[in-house]
C-alpha atoms as a PDB file:
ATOM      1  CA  UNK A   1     -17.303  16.087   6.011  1.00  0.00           C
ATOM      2  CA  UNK A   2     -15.499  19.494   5.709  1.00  0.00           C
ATOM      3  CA  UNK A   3     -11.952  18.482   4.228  1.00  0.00           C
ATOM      4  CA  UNK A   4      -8.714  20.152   3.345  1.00  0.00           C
ATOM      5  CA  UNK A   5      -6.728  19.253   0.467  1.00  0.00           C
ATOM      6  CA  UNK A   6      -2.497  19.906   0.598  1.00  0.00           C
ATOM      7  CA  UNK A   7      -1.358  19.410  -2.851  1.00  0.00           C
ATOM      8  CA  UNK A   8      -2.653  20.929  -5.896  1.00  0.00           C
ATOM      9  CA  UNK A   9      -0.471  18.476  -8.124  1.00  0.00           C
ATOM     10  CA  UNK A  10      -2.332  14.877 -10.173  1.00  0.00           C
ATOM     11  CA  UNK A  11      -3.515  13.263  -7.013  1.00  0.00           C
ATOM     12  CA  UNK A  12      -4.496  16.054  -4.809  1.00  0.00           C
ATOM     13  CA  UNK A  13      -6.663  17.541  -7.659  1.00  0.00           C
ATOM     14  CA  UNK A  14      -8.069  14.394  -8.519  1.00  0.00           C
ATOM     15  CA  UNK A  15      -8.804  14.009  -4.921  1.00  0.00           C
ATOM     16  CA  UNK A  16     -10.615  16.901  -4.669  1.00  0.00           C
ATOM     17  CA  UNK A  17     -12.549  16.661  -7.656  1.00  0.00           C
ATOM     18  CA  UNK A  18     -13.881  12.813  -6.267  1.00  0.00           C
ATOM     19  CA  UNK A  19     -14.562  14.285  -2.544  1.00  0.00           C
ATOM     20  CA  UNK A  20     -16.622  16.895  -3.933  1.00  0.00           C
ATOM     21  CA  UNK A  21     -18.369  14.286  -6.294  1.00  0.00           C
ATOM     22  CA  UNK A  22     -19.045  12.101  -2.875  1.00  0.00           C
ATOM     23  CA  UNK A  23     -21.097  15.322  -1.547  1.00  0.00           C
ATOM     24  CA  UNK A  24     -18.126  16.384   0.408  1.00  0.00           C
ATOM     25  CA  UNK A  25     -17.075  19.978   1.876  1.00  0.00           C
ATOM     26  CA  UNK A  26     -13.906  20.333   0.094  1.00  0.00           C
ATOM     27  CA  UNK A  27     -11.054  22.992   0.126  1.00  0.00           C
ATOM     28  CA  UNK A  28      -7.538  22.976  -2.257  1.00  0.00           C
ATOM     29  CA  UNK A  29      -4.858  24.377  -0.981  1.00  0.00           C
ATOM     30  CA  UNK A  30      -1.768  25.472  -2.986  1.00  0.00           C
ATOM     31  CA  UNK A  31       0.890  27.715  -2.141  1.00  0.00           C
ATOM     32  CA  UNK A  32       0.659  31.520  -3.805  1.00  0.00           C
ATOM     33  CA  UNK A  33       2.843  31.585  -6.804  1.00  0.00           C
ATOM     34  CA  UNK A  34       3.108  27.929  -7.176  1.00  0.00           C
ATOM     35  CA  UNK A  35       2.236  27.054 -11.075  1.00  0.00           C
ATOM     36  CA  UNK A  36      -0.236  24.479 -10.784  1.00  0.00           C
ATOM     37  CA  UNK A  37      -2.028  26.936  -8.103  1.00  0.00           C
ATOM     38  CA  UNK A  38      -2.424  29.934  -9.865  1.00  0.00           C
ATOM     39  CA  UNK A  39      -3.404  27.763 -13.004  1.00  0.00           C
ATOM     40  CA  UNK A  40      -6.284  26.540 -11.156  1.00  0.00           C
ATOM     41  CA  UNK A  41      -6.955  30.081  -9.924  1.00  0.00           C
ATOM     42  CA  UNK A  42      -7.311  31.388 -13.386  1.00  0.00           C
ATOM     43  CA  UNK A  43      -9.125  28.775 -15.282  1.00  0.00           C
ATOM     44  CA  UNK A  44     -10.003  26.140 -12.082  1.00  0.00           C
ATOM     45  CA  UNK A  45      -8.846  23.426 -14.707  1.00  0.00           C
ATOM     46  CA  UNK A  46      -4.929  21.627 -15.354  1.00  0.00           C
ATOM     47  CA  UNK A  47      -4.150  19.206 -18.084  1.00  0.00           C
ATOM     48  CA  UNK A  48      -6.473  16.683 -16.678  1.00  0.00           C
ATOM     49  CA  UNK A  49      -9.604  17.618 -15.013  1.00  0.00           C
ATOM     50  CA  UNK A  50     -12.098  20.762 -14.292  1.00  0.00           C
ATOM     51  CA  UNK A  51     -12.909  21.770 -10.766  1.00  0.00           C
ATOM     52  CA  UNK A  52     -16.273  23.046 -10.552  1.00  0.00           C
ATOM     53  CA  UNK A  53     -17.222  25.965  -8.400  1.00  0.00           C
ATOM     54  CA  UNK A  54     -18.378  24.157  -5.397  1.00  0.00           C
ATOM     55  CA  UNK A  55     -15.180  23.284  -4.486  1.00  0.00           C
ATOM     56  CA  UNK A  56     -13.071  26.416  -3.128  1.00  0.00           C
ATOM     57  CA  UNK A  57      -9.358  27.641  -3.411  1.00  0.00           C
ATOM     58  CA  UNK A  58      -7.195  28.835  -1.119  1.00  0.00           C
ATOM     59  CA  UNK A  59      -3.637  29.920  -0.777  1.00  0.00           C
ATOM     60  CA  UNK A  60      -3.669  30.327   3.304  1.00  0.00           C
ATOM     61  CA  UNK A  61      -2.498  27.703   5.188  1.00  0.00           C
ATOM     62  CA  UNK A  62      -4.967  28.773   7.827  1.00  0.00           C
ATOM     63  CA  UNK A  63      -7.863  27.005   5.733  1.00  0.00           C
ATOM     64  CA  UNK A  64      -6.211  23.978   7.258  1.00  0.00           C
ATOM     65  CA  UNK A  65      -7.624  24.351  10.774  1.00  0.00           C
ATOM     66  CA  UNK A  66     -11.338  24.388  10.554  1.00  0.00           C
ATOM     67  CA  UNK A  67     -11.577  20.974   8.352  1.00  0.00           C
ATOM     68  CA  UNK A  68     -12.584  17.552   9.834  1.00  0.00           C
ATOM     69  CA  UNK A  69     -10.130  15.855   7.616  1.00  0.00           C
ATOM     70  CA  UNK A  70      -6.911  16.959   5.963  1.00  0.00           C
ATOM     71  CA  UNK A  71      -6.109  15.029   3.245  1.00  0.00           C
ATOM     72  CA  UNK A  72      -1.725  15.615   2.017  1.00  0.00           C
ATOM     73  CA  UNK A  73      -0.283  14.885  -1.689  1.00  0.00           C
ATOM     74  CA  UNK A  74       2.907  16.232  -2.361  1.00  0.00           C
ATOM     75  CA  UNK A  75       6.379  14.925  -2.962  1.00  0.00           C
ATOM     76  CA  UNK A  76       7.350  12.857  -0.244  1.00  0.00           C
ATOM     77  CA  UNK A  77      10.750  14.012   0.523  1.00  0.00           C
ATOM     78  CA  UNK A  78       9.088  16.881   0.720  1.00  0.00           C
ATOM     79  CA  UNK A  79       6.717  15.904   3.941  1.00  0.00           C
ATOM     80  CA  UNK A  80       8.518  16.684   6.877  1.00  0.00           C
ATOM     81  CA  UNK A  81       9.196  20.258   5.943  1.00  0.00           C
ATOM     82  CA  UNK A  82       5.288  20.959   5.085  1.00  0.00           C
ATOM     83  CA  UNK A  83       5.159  19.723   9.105  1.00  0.00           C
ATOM     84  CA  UNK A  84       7.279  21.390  10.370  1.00  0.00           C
ATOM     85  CA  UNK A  85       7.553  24.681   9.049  1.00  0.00           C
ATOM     86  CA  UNK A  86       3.643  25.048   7.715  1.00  0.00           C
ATOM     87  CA  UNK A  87       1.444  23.105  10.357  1.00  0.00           C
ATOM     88  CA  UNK A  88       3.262  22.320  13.734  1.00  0.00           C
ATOM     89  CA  UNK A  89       2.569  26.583  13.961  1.00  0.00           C
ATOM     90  CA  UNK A  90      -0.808  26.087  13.557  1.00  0.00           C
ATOM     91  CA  UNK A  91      -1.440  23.584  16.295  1.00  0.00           C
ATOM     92  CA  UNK A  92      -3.522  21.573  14.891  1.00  0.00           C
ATOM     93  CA  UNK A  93      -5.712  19.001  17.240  1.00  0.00           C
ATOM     94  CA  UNK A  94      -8.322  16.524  16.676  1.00  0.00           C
ATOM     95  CA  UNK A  95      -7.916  15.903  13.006  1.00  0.00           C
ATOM     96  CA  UNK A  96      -8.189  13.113  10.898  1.00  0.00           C
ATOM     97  CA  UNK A  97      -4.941  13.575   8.463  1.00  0.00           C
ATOM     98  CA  UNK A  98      -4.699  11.178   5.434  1.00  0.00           C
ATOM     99  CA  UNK A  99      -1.498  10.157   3.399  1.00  0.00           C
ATOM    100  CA  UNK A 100      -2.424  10.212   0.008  1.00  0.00           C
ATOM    101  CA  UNK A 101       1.535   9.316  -1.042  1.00  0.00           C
ATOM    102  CA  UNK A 102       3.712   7.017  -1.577  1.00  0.00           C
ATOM    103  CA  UNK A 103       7.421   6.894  -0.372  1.00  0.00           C
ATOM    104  CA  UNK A 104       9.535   6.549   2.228  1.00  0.00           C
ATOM    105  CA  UNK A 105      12.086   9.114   3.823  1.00  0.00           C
ATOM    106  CA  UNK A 106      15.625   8.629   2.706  1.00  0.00           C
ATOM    107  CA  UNK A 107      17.282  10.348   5.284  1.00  0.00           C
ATOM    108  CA  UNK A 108      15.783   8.027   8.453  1.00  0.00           C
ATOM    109  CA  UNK A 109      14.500   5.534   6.626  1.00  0.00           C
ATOM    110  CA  UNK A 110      10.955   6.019   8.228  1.00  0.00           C
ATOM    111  CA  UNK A 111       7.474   5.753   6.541  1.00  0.00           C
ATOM    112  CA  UNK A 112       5.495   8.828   6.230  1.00  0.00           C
ATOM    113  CA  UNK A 113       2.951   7.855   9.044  1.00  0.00           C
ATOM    114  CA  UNK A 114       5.225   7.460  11.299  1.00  0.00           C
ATOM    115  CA  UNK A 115       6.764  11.580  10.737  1.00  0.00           C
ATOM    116  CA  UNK A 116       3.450  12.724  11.120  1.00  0.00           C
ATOM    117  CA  UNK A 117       3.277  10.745  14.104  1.00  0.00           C
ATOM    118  CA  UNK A 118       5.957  12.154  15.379  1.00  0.00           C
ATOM    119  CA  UNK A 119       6.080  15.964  14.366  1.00  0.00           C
ATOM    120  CA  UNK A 120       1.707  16.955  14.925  1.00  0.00           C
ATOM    121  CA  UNK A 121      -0.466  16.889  17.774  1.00  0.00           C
ATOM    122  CA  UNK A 122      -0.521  13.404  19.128  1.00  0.00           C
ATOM    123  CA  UNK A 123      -4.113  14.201  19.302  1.00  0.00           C
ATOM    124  CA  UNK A 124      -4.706  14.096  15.398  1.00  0.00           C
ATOM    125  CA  UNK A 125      -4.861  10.394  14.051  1.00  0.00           C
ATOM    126  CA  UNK A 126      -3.220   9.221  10.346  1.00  0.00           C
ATOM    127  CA  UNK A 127      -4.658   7.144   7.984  1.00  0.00           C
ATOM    128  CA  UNK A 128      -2.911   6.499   4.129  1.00  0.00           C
ATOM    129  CA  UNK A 129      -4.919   6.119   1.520  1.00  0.00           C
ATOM    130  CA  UNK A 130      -3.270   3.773  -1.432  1.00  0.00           C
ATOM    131  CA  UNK A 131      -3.388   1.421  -4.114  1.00  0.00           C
ATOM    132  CA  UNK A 132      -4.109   1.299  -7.768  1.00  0.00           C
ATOM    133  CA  UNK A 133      -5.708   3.929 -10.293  1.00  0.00           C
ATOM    134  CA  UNK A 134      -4.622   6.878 -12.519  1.00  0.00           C
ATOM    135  CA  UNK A 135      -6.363  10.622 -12.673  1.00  0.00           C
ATOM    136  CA  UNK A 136      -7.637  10.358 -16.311  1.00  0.00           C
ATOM    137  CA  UNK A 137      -9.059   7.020 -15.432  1.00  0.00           C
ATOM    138  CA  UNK A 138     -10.938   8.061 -12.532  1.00  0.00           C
ATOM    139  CA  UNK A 139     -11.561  11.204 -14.458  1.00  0.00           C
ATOM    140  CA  UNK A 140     -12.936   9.259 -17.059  1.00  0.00           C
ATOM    141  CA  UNK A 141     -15.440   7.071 -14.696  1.00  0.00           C
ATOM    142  CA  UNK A 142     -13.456   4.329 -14.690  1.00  0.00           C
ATOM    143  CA  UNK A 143     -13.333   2.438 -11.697  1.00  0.00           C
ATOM    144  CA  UNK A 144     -10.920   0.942  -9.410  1.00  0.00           C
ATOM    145  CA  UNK A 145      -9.944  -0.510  -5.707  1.00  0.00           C
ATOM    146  CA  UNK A 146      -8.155   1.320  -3.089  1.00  0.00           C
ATOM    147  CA  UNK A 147      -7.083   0.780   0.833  1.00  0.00           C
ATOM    148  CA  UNK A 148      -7.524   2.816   3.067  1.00  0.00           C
ATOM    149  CA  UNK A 149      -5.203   2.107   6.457  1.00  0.00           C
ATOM    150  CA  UNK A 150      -4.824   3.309   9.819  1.00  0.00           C
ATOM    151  CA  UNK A 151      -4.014   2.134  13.568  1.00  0.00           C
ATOM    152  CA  UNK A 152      -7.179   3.673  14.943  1.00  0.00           C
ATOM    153  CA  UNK A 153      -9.922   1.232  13.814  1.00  0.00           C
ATOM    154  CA  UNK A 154     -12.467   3.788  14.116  1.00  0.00           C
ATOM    155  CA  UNK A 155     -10.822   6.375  11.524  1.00  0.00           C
ATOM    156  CA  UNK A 156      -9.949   3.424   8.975  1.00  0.00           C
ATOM    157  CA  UNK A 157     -14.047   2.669   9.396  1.00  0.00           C
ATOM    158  CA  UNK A 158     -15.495   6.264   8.824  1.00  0.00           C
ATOM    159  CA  UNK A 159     -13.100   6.977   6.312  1.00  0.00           C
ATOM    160  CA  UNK A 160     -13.814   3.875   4.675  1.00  0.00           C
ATOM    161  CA  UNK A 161     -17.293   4.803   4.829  1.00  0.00           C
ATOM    162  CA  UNK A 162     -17.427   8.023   4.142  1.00  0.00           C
ATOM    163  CA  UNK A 163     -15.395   8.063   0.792  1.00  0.00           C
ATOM    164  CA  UNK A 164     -16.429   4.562  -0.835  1.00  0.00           C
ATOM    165  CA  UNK A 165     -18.712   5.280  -4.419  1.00  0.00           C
ATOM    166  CA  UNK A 166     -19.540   3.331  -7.286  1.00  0.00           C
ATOM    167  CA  UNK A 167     -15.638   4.828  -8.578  1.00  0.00           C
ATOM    168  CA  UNK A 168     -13.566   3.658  -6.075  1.00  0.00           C
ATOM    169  CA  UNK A 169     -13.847   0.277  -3.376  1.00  0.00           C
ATOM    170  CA  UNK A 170     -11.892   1.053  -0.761  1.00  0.00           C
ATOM    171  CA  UNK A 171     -11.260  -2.126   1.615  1.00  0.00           C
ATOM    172  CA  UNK A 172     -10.310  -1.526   4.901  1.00  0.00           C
ATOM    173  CA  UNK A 173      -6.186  -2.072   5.268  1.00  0.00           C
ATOM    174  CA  UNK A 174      -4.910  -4.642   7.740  1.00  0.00           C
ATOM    175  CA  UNK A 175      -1.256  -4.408   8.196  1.00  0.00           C
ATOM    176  CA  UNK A 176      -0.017  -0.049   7.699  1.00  0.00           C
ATOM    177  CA  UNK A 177       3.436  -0.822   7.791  1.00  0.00           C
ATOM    178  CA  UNK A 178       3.460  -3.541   5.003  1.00  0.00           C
ATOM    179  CA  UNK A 179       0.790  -0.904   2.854  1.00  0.00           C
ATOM    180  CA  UNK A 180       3.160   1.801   3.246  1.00  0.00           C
ATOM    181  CA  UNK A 181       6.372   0.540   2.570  1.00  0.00           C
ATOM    182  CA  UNK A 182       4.680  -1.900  -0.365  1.00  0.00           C
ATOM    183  CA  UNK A 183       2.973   0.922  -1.925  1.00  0.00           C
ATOM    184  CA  UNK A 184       6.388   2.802  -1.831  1.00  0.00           C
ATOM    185  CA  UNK A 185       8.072   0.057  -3.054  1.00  0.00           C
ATOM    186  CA  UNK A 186       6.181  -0.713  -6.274  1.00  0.00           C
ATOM    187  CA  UNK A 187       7.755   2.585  -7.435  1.00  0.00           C
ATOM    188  CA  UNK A 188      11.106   1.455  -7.817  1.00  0.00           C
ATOM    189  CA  UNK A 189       9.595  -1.966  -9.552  1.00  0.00           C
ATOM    190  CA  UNK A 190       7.868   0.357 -11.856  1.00  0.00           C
ATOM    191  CA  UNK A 191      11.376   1.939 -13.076  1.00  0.00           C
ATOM    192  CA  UNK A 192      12.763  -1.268 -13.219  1.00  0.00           C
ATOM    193  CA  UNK A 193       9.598  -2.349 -15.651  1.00  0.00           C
ATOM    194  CA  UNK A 194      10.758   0.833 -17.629  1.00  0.00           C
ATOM    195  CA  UNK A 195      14.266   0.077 -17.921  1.00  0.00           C
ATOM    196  CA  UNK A 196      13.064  -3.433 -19.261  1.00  0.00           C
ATOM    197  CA  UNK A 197      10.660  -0.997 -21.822  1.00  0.00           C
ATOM    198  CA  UNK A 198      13.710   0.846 -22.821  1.00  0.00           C
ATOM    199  CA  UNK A 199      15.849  -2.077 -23.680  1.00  0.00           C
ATOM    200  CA  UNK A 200      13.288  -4.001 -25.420  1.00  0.00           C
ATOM    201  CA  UNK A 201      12.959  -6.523 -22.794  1.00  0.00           C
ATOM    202  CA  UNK A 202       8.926  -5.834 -22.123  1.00  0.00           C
ATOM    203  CA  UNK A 203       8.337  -9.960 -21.651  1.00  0.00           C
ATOM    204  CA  UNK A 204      10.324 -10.024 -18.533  1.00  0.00           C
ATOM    205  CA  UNK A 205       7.888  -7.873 -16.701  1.00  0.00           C
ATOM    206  CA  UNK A 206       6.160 -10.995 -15.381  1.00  0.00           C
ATOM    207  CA  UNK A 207       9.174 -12.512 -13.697  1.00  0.00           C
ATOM    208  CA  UNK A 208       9.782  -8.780 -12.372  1.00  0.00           C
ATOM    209  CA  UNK A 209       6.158  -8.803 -11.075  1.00  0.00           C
ATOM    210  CA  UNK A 210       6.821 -12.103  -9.286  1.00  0.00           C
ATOM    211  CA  UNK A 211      10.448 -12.016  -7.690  1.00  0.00           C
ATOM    212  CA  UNK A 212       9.856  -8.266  -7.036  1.00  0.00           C
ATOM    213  CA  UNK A 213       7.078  -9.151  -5.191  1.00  0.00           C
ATOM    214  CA  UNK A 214       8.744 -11.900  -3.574  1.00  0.00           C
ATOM    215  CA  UNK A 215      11.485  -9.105  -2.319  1.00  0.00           C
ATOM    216  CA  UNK A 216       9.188  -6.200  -1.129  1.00  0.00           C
ATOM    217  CA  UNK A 217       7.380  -9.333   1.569  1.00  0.00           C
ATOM    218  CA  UNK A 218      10.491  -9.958   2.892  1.00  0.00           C
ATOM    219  CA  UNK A 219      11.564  -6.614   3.329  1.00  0.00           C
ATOM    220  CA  UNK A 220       8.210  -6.278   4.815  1.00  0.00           C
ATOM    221  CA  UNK A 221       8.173  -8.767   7.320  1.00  0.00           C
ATOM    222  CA  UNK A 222      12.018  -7.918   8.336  1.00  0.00           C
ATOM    223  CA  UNK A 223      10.543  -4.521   9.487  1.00  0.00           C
ATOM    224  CA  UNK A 224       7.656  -6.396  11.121  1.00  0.00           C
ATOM    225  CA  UNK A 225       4.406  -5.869   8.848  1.00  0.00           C
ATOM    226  CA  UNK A 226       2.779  -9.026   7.368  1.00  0.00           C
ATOM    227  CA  UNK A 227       4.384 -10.194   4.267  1.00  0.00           C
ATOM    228  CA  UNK A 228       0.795 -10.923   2.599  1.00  0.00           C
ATOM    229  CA  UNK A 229       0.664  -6.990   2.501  1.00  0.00           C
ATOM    230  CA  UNK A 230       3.036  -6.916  -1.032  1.00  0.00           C
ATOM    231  CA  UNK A 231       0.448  -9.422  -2.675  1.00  0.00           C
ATOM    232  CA  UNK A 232      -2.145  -7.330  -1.918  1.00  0.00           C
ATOM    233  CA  UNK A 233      -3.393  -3.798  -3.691  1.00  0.00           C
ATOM    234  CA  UNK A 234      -0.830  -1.861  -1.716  1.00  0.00           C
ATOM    235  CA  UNK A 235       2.164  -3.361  -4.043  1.00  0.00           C
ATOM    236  CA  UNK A 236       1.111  -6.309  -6.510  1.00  0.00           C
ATOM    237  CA  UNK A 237      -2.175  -5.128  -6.923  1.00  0.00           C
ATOM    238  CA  UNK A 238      -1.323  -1.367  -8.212  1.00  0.00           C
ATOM    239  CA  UNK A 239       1.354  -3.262 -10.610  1.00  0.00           C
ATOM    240  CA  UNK A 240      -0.939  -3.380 -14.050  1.00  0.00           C
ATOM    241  CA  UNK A 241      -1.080   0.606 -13.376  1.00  0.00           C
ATOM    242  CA  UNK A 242       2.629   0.971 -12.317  1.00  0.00           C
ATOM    243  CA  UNK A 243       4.115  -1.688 -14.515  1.00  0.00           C
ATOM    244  CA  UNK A 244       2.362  -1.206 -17.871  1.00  0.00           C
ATOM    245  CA  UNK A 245       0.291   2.022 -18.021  1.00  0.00           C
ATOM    246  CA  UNK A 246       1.467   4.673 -20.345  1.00  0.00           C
ATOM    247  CA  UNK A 247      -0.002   6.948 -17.564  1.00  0.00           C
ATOM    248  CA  UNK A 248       2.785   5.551 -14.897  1.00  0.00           C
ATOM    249  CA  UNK A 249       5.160   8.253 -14.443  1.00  0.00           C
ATOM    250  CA  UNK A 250       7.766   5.763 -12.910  1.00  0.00           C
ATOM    251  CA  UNK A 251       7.699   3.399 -15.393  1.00  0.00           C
ATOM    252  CA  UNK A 252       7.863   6.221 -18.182  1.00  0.00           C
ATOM    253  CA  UNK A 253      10.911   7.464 -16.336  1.00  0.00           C
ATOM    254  CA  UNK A 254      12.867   4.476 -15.875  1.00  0.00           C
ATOM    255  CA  UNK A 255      12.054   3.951 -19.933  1.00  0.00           C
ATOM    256  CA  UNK A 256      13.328   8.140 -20.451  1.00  0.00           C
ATOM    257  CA  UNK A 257      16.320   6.851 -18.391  1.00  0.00           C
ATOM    258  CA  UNK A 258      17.237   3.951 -20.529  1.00  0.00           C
ATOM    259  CA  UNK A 259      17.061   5.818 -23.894  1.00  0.00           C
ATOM    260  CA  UNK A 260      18.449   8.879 -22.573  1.00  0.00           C
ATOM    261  CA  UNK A 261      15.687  11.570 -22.745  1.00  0.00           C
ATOM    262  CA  UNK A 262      14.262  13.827 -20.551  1.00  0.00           C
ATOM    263  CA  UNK A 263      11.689  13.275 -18.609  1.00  0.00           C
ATOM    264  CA  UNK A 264      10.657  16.185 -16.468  1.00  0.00           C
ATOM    265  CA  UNK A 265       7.583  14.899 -14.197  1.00  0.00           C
ATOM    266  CA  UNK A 266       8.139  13.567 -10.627  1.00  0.00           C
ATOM    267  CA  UNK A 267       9.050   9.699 -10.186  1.00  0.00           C
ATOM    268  CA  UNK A 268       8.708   9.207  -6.768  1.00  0.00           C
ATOM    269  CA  UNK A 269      10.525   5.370  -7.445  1.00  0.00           C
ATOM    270  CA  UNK A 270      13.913   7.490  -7.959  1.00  0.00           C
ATOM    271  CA  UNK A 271      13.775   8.711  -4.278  1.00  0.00           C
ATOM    272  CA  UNK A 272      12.185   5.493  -2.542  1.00  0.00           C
ATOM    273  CA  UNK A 273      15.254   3.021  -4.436  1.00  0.00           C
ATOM    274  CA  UNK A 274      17.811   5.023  -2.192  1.00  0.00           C
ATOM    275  CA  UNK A 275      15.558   5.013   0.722  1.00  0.00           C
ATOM    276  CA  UNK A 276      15.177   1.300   0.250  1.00  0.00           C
ATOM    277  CA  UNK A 277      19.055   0.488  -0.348  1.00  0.00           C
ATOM    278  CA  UNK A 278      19.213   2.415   3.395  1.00  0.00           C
ATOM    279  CA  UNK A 279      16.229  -0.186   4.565  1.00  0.00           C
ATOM    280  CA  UNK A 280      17.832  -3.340   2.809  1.00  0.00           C
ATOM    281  CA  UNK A 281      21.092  -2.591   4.616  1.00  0.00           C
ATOM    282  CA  UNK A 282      19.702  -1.929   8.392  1.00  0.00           C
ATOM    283  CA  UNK A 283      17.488  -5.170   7.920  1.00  0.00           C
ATOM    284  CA  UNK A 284      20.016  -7.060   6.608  1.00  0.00           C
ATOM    285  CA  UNK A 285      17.243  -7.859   3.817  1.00  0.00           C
ATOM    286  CA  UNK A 286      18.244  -9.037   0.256  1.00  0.00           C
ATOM    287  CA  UNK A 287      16.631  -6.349  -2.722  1.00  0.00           C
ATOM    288  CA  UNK A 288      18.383  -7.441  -5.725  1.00  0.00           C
ATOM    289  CA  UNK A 289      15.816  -6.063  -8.064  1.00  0.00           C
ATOM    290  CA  UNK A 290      15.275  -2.441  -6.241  1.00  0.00           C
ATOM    291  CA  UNK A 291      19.359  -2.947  -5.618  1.00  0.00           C
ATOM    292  CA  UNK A 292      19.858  -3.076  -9.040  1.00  0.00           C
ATOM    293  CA  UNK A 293      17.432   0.280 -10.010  1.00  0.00           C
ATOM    294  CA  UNK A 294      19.841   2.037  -7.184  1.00  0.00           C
ATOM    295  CA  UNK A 295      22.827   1.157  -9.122  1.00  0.00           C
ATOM    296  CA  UNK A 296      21.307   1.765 -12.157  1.00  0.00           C
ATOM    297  CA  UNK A 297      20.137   5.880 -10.882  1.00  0.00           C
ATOM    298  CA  UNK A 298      22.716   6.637  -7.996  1.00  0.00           C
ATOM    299  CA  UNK A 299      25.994   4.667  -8.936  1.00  0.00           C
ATOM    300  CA  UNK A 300      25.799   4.861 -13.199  1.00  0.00           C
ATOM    301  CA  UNK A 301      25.636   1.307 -12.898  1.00  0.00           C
ATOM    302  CA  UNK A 302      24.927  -0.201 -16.904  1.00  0.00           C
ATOM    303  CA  UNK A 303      21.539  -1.928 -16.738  1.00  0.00           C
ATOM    304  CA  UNK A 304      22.617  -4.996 -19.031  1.00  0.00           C
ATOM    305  CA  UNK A 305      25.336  -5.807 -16.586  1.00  0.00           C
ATOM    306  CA  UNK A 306      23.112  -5.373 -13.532  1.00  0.00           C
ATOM    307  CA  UNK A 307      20.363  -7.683 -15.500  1.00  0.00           C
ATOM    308  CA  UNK A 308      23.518 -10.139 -16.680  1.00  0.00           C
ATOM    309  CA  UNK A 309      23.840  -9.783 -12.703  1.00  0.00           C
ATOM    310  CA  UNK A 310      20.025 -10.636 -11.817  1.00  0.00           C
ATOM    311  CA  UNK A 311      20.507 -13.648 -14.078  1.00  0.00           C
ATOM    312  CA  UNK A 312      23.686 -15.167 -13.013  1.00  0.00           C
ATOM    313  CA  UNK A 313      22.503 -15.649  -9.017  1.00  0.00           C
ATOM    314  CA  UNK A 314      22.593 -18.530  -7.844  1.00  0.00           C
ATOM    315  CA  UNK A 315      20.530 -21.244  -8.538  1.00  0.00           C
ATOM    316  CA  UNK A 316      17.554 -21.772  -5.914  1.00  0.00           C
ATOM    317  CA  UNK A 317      14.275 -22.760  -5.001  1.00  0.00           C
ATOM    318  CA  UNK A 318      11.327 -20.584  -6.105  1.00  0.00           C
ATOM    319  CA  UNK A 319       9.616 -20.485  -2.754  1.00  0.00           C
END
């Protein structure tokens, strides 16, 4: 396959390095100027990982209309202007275009398929590509399962097929509304497993696991995916590498946050909490867990009162 690569950041050079491992046609493509770019440029290399000569650089946008597939990882806030502004001009038809993200659009509310859907060529069909795994892990040859989703059965097959190695499983996803807004989701659970870091509270990360599981399926189903989705790689799955890794940059944020240092990296969980506070209220959907990390980052909500808070809800049922 000849493939294009948006995003010159952890995932899309990771990406790139694995496609071109798989045999793979691949091409980067980072803005001119842009740090990470012009580092790989100059030495083809970042804090993580080499990228060895087969694979080729570009700064022109244009690179993006002879490829088969065109793979996007960048900030997803940030989506709908790289759309609009970079590749609605180019008219692009007849390409595969895969989500490697994770968020959902605070402004509308909407998952990221769904503005790709809506700004490109209806012509070009979207797939997302999720679940567990870190770059120096991968990097390292460690292995790991993925999904791959899409509403066209036939790209979710090929893709499947095409990318699948003795590093990553991909299975093929069954539900892309409860993968995308899962897989966005376990963002904000991984801040809230950093907050517990930060206050010393590590042992209740298995009760977070389980009720913010328990949330994210019936947000989920109130937006009409299948609430099986959260249990599954998309959300509880990726949790060991969300919830505990020292690689996670959400939970390492939500820990920064806590003790009050800096932590200058991008956590997409701070963006997806307020798009899910938007989501809880349209769907009329209870979140107290991802409510609580909203308080917590938007309102200077105190985290022991909002756990005190967790804690004092009424008694219930488990299931």
């Amino acid at each position: 396959m000849n493939i294009t690569v948006i995003g010159c950041g952890r995932w899309g050079s990771l990406i790139t390095w694995y496609l071109d491992r798989m045999g793979h046609r691949v091409t980067l493509y980072g803005r001119a100027g842009d740090p990470p770019m012009e580092r790989f440029l100059q030495t083809r290399s970042n804090d993580m990982l080499t990228l060895p000569e087969s694979v080729t650089l570009s700064t022109d946008i244009n690179c993006t209309c002879t490829c088969d597939v065109l793979i996007i990882s960048i900030n997803s806030q940030g989506l709908r202007s790289l759309l609009e502004n970079e590749l609605l001009p180019l008219g692009l038809q007849d390409k595969m275009i895969v989500l490697c993200m994770k968020g959902i659009e605070i402004s509308t509310g909407k998952r990221l398929s769904e503005i790709v859907e809506e700004t490109l060529h209806p012509s070009n069909r979207v797939a997302v590509w999720i679940g567990p795994g870190h770059v120096q892990e991968f990097y390292a040859g460690v292995p790991n399962c993925m999904v791959i989703d899409s509403t066209d059965e036939e790209v979710k097959q090929r893709l499947v097929s095409q990318f699948s190695s003795d590093l990553i499983r991909f299975y093929y996803g069954q539900d892309i509304i409860g993968n995308e807004v899962g897989a966005a989701a376990k963002n904000v659970i991984g801040i809230a497993a950093g907050f517990l870091d930060g206050m010393k509270l590590s042992t209740l990360k298995g009760a977070l696991m389980s009720r913010g599981t328990r949330e994210v399926a019936r947000l989920i189903e109130a937006m009409g995916g299948n609430p099986v989705s959260a249990y599954g790689l998309c959300h509880l799955g990726d949790y060991e590498a969300t919830v505990f890794s020292p690689y996670s940059h959400n939970r390492k944020f939500g820990e920064c946050f806590i003790r009050g240092e800096e932590f200058g990296a991008l956590a997409e969980g701070y963006y997806t909490a307020a798009a899910l506070h938007g989501l809880a209220q349209r769907y009329g959907v209870e979140l107290p867990i991802c409510e609580a990390v909203y308080r917590v980052l938007y309102e200077n909500a105190d985290f022991r009162a909002e756990m005190d808070s967790l804690f004092s809800r009424s008694l219930k049922n488990e299931f």
